[in-house]
N, C-alpha and C. Protein backbone atom coordinates (compact mmCIF):
# COMPACT_ATOMS: atom_id res chain seq x y z
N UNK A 1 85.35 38.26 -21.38
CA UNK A 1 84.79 39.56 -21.67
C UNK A 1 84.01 40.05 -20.43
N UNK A 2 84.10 41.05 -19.81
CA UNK A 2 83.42 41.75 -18.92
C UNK A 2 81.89 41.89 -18.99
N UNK A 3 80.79 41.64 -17.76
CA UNK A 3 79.90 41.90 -18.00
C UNK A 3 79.29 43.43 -18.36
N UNK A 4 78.19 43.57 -18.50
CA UNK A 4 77.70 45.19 -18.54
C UNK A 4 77.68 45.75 -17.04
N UNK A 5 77.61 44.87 -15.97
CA UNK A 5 77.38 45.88 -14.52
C UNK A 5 79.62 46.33 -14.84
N UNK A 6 80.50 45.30 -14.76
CA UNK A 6 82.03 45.43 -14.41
C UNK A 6 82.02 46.54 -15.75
N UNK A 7 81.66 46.38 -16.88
CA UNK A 7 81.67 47.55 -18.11
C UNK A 7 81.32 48.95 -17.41
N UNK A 8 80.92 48.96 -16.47
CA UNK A 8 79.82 50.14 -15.83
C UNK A 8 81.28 50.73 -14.59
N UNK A 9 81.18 49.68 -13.85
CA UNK A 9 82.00 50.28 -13.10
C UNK A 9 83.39 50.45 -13.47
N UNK A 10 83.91 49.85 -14.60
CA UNK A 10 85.12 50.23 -15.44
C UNK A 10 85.11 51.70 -15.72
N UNK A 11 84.08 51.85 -16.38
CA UNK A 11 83.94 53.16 -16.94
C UNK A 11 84.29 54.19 -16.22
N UNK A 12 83.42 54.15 -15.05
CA UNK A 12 83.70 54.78 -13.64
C UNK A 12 84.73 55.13 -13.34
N UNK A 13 85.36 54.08 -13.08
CA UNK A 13 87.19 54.07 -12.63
C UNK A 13 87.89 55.36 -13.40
N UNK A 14 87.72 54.73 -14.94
CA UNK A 14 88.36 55.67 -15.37
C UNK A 14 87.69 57.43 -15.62
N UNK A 15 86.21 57.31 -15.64
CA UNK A 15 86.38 59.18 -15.41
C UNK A 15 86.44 59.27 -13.61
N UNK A 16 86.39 58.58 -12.82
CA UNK A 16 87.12 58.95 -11.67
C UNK A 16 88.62 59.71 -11.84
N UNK A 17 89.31 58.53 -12.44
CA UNK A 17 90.73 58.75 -12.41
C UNK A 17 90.87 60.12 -13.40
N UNK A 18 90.07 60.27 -14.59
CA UNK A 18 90.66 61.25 -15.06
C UNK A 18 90.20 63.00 -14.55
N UNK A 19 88.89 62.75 -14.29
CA UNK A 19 88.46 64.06 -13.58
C UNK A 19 89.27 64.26 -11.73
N UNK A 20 89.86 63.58 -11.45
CA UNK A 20 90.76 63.47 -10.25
C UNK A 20 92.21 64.29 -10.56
N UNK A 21 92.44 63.65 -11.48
CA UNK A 21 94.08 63.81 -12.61
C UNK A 21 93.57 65.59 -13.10
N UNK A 22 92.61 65.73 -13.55
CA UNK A 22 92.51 66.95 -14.07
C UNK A 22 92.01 68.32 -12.88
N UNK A 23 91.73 67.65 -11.51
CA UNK A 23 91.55 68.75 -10.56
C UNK A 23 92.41 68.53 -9.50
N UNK A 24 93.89 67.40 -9.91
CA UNK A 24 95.00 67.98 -9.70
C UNK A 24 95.64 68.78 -9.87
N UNK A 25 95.84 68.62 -11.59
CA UNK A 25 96.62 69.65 -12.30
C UNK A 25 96.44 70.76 -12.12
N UNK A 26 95.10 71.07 -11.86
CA UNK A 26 94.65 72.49 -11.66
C UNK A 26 94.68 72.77 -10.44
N UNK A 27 94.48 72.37 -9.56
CA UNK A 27 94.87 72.64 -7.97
C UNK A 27 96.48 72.96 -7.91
N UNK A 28 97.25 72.49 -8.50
CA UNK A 28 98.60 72.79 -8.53
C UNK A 28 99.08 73.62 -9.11
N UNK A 29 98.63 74.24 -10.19
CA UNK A 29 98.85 74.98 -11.24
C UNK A 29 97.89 76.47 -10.57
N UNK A 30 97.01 76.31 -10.12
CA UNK A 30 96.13 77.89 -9.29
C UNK A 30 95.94 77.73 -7.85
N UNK A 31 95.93 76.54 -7.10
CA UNK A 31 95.79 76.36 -5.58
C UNK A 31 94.87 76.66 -5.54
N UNK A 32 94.06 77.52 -4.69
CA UNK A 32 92.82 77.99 -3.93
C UNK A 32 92.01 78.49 -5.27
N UNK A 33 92.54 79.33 -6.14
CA UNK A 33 92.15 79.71 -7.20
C UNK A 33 91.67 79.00 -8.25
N UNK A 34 92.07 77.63 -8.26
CA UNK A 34 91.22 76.85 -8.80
C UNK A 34 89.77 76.99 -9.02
N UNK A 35 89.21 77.09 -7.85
CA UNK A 35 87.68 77.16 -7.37
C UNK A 35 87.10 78.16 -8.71
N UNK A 36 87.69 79.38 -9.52
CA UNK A 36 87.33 80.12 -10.57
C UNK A 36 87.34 78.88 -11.54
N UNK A 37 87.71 77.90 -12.14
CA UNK A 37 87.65 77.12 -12.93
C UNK A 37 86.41 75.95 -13.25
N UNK A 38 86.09 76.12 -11.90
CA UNK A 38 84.89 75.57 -12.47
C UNK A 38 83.17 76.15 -12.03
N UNK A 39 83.74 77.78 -12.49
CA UNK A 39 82.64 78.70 -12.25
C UNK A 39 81.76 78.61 -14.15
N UNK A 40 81.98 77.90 -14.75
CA UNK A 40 81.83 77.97 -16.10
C UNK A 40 80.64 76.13 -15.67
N UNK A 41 81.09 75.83 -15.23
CA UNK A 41 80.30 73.97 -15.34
C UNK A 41 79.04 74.56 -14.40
N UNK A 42 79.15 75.63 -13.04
CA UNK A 42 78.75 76.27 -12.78
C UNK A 42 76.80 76.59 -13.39
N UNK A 43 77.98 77.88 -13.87
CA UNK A 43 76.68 78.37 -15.09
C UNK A 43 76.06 77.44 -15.73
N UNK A 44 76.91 76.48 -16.75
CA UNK A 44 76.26 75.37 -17.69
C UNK A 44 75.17 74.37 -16.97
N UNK A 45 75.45 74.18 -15.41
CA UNK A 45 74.17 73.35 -15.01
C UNK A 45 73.36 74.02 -14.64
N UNK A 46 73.67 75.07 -14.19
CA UNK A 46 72.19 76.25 -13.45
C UNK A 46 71.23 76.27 -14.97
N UNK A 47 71.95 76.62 -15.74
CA UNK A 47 71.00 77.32 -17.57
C UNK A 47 70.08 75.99 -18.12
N UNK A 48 70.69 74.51 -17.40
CA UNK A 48 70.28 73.14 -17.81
C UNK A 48 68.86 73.17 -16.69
N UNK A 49 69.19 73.52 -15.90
CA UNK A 49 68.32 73.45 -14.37
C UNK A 49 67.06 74.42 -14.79
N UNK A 50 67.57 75.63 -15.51
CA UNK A 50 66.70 76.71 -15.75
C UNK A 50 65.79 75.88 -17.16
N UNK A 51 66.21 75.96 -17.73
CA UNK A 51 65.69 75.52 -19.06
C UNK A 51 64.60 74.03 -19.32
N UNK A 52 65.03 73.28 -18.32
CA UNK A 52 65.14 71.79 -18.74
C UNK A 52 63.98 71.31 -17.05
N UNK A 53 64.62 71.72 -15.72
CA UNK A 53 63.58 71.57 -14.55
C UNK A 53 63.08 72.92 -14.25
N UNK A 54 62.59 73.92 -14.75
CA UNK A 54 62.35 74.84 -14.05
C UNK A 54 62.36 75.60 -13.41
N UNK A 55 63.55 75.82 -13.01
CA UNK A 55 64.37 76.52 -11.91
C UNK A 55 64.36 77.69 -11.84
N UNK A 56 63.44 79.05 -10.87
CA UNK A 56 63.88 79.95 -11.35
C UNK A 56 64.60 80.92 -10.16
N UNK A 57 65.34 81.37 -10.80
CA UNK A 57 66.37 82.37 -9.89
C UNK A 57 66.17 84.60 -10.02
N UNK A 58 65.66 84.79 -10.96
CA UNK A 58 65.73 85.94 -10.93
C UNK A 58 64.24 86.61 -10.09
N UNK A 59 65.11 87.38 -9.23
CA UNK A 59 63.83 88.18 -8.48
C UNK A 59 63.60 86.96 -7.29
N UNK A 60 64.27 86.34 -6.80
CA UNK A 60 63.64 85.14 -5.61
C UNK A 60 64.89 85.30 -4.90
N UNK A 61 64.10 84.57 -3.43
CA UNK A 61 64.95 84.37 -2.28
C UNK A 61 66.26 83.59 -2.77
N UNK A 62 67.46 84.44 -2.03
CA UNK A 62 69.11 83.14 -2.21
C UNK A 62 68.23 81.53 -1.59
N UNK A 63 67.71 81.72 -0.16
CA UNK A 63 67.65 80.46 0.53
C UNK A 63 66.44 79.48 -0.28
N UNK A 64 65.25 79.92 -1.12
CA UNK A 64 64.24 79.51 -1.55
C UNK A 64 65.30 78.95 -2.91
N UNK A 65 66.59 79.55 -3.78
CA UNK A 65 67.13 78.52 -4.62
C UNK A 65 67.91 77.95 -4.17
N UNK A 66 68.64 77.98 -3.43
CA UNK A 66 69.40 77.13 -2.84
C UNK A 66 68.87 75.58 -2.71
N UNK A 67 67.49 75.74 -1.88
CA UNK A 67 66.83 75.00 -1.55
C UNK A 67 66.26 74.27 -2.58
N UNK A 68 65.54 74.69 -3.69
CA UNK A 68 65.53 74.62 -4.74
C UNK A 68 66.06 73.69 -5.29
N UNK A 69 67.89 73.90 -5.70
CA UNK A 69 68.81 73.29 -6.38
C UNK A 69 68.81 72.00 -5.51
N UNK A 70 69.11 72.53 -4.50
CA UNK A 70 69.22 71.10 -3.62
C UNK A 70 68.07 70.17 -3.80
N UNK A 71 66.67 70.18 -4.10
CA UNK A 71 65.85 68.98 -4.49
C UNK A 71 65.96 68.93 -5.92
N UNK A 72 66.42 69.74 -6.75
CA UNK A 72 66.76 68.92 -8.04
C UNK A 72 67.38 67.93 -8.21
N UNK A 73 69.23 68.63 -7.17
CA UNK A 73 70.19 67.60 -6.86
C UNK A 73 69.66 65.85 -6.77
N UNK A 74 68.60 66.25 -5.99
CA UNK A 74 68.14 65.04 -5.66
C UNK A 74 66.94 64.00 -5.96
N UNK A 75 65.61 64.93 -6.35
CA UNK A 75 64.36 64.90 -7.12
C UNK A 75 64.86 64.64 -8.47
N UNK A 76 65.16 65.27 -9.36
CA UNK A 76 66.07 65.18 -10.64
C UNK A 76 67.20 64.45 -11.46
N UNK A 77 68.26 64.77 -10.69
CA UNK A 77 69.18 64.05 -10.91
C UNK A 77 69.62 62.82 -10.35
N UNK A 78 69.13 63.25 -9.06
CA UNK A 78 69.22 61.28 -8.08
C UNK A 78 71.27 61.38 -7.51
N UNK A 79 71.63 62.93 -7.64
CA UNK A 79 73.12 62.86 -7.49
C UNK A 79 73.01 62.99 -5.91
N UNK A 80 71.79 62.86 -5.35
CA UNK A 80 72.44 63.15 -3.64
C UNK A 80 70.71 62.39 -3.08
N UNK A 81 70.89 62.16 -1.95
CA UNK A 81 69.44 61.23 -1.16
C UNK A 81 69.06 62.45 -0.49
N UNK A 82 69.57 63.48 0.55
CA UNK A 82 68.80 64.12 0.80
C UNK A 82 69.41 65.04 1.24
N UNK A 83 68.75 66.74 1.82
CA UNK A 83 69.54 67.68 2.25
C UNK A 83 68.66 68.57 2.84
N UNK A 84 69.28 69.20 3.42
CA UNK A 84 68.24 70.55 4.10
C UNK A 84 68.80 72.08 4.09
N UNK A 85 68.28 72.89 3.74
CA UNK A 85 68.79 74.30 4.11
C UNK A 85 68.52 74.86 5.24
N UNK A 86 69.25 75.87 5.59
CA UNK A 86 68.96 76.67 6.63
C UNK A 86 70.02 77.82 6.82
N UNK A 87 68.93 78.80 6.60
CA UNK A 87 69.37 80.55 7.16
C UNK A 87 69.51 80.91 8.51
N UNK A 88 71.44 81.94 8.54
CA UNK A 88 71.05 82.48 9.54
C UNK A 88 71.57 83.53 9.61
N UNK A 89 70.79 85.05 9.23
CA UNK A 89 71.15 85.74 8.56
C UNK A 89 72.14 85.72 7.56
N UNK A 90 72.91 86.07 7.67
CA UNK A 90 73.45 86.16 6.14
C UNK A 90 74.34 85.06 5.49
N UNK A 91 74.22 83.92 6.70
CA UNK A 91 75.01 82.49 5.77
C UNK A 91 73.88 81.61 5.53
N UNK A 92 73.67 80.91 4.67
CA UNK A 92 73.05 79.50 4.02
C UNK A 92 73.47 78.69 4.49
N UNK A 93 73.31 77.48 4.58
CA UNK A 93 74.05 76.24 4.46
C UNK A 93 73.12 75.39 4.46
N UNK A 94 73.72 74.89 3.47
CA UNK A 94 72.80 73.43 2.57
C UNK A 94 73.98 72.25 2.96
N UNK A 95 73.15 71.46 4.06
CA UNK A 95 73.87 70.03 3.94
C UNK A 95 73.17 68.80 3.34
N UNK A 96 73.95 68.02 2.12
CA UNK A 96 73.43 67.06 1.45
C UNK A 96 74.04 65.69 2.00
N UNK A 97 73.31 64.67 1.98
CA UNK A 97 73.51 63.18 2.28
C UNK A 97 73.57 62.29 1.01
N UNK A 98 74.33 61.44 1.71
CA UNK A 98 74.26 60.43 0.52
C UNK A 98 74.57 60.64 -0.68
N UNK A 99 75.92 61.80 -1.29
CA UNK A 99 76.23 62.36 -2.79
C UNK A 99 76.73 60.24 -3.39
N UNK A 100 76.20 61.20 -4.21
CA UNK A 100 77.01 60.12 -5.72
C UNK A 100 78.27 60.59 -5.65
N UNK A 101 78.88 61.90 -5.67
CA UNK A 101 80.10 62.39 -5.51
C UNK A 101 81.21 61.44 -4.81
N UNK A 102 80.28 61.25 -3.51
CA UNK A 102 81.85 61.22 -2.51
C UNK A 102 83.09 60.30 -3.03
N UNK A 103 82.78 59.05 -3.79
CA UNK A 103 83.90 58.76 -3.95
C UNK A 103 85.01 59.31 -4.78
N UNK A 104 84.17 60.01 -5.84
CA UNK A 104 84.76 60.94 -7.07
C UNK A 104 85.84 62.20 -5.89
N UNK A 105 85.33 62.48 -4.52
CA UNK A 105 85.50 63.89 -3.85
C UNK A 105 86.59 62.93 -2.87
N UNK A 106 86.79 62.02 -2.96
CA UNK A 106 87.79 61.14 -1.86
C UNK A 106 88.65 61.14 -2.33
N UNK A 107 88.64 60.19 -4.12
CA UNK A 107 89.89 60.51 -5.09
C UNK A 107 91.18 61.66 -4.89
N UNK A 108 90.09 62.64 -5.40
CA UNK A 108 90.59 63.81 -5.71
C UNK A 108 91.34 64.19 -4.04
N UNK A 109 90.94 64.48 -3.02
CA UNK A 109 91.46 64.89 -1.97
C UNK A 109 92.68 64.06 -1.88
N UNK A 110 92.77 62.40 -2.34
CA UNK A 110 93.89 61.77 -1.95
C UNK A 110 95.18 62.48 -2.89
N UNK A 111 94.53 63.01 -3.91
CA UNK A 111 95.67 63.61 -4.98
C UNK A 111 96.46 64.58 -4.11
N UNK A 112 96.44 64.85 -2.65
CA UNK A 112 96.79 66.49 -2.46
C UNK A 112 95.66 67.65 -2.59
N UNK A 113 94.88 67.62 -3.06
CA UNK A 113 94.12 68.84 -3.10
C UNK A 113 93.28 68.63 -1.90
N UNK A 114 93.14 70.08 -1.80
CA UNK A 114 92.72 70.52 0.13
C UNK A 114 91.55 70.82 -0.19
N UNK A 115 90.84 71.30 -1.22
CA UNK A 115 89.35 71.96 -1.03
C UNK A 115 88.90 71.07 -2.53
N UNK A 116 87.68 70.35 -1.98
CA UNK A 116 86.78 69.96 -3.01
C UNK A 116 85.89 70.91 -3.69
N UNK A 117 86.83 71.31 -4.33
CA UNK A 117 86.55 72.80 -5.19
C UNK A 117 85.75 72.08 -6.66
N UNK A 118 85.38 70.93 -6.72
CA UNK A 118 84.72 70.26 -8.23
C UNK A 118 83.44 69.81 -7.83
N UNK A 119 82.65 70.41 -6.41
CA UNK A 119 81.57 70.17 -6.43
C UNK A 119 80.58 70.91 -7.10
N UNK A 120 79.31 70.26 -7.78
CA UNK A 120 78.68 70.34 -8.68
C UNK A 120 77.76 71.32 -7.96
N UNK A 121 77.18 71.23 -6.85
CA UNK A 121 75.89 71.56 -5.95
C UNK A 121 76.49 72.95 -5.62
N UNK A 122 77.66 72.77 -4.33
CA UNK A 122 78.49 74.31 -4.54
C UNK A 122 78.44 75.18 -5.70
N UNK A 123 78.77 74.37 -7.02
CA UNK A 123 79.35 75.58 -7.92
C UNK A 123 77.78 75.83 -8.60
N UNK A 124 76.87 74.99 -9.23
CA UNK A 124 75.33 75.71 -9.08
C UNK A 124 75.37 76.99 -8.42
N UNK A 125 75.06 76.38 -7.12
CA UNK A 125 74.33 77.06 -5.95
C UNK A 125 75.51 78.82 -5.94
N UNK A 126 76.73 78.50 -6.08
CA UNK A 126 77.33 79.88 -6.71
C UNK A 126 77.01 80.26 -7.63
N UNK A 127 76.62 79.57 -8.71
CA UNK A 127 76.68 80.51 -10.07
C UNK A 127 75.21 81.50 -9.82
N UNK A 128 74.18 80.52 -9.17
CA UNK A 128 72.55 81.31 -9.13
C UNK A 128 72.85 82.26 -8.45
N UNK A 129 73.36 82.38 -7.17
CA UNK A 129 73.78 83.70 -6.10
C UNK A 129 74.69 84.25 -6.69
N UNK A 130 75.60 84.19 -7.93
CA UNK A 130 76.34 85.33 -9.14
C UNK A 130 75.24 85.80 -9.70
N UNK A 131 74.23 85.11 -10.23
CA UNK A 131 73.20 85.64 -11.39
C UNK A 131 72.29 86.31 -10.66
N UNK A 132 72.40 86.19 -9.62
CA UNK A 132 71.09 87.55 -8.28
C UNK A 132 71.66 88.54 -7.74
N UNK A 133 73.04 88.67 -8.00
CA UNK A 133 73.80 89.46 -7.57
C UNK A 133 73.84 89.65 -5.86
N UNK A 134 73.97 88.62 -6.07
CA UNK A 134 73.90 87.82 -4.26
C UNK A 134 75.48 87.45 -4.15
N UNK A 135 76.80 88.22 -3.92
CA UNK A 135 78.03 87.03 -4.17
C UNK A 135 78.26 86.75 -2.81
N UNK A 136 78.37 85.78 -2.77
CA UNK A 136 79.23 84.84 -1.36
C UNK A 136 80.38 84.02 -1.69
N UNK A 137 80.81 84.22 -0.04
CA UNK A 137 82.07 83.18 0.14
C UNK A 137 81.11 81.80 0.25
N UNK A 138 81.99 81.11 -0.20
CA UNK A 138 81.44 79.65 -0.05
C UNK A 138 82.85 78.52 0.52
N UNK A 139 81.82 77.89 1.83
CA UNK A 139 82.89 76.92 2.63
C UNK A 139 82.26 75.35 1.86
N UNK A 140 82.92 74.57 2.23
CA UNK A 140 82.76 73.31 2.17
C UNK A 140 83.18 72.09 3.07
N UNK A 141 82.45 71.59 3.96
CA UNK A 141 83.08 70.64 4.69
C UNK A 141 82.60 68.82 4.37
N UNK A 142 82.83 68.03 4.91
CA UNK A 142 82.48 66.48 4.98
C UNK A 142 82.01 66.58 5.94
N UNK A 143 80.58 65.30 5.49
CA UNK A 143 79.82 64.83 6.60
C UNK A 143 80.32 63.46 6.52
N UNK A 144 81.60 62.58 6.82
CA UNK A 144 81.66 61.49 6.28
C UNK A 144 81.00 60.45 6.82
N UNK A 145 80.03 60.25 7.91
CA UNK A 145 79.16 59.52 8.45
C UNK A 145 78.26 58.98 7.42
N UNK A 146 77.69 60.52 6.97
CA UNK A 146 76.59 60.57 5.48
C UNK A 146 76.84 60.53 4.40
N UNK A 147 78.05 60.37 3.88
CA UNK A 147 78.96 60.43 2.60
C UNK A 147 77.98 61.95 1.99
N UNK A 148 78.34 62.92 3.02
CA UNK A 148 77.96 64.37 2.44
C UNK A 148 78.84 65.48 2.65
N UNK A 149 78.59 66.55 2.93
CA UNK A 149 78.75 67.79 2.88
C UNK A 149 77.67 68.81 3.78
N UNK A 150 78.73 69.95 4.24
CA UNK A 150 77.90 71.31 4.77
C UNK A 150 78.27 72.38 3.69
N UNK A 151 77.75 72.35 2.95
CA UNK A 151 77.90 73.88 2.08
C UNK A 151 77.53 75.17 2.59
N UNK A 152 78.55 76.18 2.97
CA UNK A 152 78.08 77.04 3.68
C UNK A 152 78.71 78.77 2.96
N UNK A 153 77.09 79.00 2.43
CA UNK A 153 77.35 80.21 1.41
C UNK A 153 77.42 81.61 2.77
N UNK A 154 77.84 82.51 2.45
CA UNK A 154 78.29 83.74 3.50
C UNK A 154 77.97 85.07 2.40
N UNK A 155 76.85 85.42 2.63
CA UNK A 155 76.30 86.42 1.18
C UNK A 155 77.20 87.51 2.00
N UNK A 156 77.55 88.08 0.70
CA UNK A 156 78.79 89.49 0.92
C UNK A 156 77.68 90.96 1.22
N UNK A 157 77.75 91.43 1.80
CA UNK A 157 77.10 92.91 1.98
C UNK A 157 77.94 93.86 0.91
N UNK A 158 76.49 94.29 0.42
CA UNK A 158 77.20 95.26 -1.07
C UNK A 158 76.81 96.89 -1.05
């Protein structure tokens, strides 16, 4: 019988494998367009963030939540070790270290899919700049030194 740590990382394996399997299907089935699919998990953690840590977004700086989200990410949830923002005029970019993600974000890329369009921090950090009526393009690159990311929001002129 398996201990509780191999029970743990069993578990793992398999929502690896299946949240991998399921942002295949959808990468194949919408391509780039995917990225709208998980504008809904989006919302659902910002309203958790709002409700539950305090988070507030209406009437405040894009870069002050950004920044924000990003020490929840990490103060909170413990899903990333550390990150920094920084403005320059009108792009953001929040790079985080050390995600819990990356192996979940390695999976998935080995499936074929080109954009780690199932990040959690990205799709937040979009949904709050939807709810300020702040919209941006949003890039995503690897820091794979840091098992991180450069998230780099590009607020749209309206």
């Amino acid at each position: 019988m398996a201990t509780e740590e191999q029970k743990k990382k069993n578990m793992m394996r398999l929502m690896t494998l299946m949240i991998a399997g399921m942002a295949k299907a959808l990468y194949d089935l919408f391509g780039e367009t995917a990225f709208a699919t998980m504008s809904e998990v989006g919302r659902t953690t910002l309203e958790i963030m709002e409700q539950e840590m305090g988070l507030e977004v209406e009437g405040e700086d894009p870069k002050n939540v950004i920044t924000e989200i990003g020490r929840i990410f990490a103060d909170e949830m413990g899903f990333i070790e550390s990150f920094t923002a920084e403005q320059d005029g009108n792009r953001i970019a929040l790079k985080v270290h050390h995600c819990q993600g990356w192996n979940l974000t390695q999976s998935i890329l080995k499936t074929g899919v080109e954009i780690p369009f199932t990040c959690p921090i990205m799709n937040v950090c979009q949904a709050a700049l939807i709810r300020m009526g702040k919209p941006a393009q949003k890039a995503i690159s690897p820091i794979p030194e840091t098992h991180g990311s450069t998230i780099t929001f590009t607020l749209i002129e309206q």
